[in-house]
Protein backbone atom coordinates (compact mmCIF):
# COMPACT_ATOMS: atom_id res chain seq x y z
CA UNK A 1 -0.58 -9.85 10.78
CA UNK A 2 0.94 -10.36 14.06
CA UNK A 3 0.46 -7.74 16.69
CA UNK A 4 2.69 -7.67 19.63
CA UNK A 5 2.05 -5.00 22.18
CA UNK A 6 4.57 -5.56 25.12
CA UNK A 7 3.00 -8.77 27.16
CA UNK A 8 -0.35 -8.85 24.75
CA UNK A 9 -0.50 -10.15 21.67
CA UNK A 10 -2.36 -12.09 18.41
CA UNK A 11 -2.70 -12.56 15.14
CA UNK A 12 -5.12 -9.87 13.35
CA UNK A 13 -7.11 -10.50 10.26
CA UNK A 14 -7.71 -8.24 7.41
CA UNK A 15 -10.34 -5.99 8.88
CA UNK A 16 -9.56 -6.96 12.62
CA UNK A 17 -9.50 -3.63 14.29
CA UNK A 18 -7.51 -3.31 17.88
CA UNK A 19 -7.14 -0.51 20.08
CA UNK A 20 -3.42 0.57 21.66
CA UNK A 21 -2.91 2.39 24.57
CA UNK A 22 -0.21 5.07 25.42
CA UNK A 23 1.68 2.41 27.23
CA UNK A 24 1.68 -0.03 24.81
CA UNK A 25 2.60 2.46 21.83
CA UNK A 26 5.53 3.00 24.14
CA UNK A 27 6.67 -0.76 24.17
CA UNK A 28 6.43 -0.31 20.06
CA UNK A 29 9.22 2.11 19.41
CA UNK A 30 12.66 1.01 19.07
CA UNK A 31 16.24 1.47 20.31
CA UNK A 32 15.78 5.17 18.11
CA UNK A 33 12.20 5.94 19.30
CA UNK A 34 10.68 4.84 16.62
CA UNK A 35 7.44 2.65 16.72
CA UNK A 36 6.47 0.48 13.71
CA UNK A 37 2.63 1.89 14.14
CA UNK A 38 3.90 5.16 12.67
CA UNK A 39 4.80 3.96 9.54
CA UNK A 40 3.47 5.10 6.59
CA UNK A 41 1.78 3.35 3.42
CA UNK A 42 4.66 3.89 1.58
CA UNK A 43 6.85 2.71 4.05
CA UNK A 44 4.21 -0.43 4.81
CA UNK A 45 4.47 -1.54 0.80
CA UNK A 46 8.20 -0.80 0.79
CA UNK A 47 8.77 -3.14 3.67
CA UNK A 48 6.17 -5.79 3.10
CA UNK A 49 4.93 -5.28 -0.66
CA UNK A 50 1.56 -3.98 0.96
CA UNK A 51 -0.16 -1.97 2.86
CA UNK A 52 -0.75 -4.30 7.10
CA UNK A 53 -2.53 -1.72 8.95
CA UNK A 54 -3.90 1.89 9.16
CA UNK A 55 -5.51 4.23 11.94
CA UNK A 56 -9.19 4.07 12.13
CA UNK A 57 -11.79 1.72 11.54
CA UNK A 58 -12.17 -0.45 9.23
CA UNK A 59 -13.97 0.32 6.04
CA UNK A 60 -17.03 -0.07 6.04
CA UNK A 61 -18.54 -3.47 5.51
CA UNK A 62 -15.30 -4.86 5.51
CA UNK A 63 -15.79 -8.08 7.28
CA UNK A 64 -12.91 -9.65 9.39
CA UNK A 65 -10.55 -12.05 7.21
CA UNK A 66 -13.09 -11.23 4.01
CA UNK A 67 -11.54 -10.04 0.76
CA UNK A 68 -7.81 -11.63 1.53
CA UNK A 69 -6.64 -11.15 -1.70
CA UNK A 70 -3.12 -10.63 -0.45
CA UNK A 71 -4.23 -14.29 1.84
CA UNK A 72 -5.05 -15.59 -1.78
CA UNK A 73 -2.08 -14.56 -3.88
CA UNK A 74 0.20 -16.05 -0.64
CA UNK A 75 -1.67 -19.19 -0.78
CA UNK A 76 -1.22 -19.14 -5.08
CA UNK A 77 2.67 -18.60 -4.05
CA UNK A 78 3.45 -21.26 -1.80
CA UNK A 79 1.45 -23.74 -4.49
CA UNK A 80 3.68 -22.61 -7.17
CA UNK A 81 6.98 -22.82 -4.83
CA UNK A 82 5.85 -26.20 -3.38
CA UNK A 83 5.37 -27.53 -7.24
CA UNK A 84 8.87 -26.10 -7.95
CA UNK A 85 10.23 -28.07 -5.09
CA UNK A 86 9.23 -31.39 -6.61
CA UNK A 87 11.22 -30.94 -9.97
CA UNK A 88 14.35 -32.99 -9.87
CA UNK A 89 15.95 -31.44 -12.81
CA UNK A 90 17.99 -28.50 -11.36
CA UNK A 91 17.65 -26.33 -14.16
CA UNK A 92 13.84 -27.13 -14.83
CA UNK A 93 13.70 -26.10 -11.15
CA UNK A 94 16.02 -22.86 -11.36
CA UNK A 95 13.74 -21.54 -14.32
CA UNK A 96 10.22 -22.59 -11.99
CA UNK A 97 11.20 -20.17 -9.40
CA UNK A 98 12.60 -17.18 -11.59
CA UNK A 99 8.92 -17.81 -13.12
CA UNK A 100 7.46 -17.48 -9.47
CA UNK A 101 9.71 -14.82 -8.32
CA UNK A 102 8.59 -12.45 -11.67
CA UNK A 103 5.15 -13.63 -11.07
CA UNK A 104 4.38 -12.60 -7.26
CA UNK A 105 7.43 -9.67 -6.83
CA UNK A 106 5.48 -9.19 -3.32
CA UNK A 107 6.74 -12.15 -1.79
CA UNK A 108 10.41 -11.05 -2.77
CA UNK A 109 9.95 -8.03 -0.08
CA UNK A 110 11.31 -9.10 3.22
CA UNK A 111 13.88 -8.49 5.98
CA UNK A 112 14.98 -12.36 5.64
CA UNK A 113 17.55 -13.90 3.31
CA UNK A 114 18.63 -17.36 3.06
CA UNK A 115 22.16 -18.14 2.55
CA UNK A 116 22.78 -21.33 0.99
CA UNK A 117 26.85 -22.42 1.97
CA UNK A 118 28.99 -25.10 -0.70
C-alpha cells in the first residue's frame, strides 16, 4: 500500500505499522473533510476488494510482507492476464479474461476504467 502523508511518504507492507501525527491526518482529509484513514472495513473491501489498513498494531507475530495472500492472488492475476494477452484469436482471448475476471472478482474493484475508442 502506498502511504502518502503530505511531504512523507512509502510504500507499506502487509504488517508494516506507521505512526500519523495530527498534522499529517490533517493533510489526509479531502475537499469535504474527510480523510481516507477513517474508513471503515467495509468501506476498505468495497473500495479495494480488501481490507489495506487498520488502527493498532499489528497482530501479533505478523511479520512485515509475510502471509501476502492478497500479494499472491495479484501475482496469480497478472499471470493469467499476461497469458490472455498472448492469444491471437480474439474470441479465445475474450472468453480468457471473462474466465479471469469470474476467477479473481477482487481485481475488478477499482476507481480506474479503461476506455477503449473505434
Amino acid at each position: 500500500m502506498t502511504v502518502s502523508l503530505g511531504v512523507d511518504g512509502f510504500v507499506g507492507l502487509r504488517g508494516h505499522e506507521f505512526t500519523v501525527t495530527e498534522e499529517q491526518y490533517e493533510e489526509t482529509r479531502n475537499k469535504f473533510g474527510v480523510s481516507w484513514l477513517d474508513m471503515t472495513v467495509d468501506q476498505q473491501v468495497e473500495r479495494w476488494g480488501h481490507q489495506m489498513f487498520a488502527s493498532g498494531p499489528a497482530p501479533e507475530g505478523m511479520g512485515i510482507g509475510r502471509d501476502d495472500i492478497h500479494g499472491a492472488r495479484h501475482r496469480q492475476w497478472m499471470r493469467a492476464t499476461e497469458e490472455a494477452q498472448r492469444i491471437s484469436d480474439p474470441d479465445e482471448r475474450a472468453v480468457a479474461f471473462r474466465k479471469i475476471k469470474a476467477d479473481f472478482p477482487e481485481q475488478n474493484r477499482n476507481s480506474q476504467r479503461t476506455l477503449r475508442t473505434y
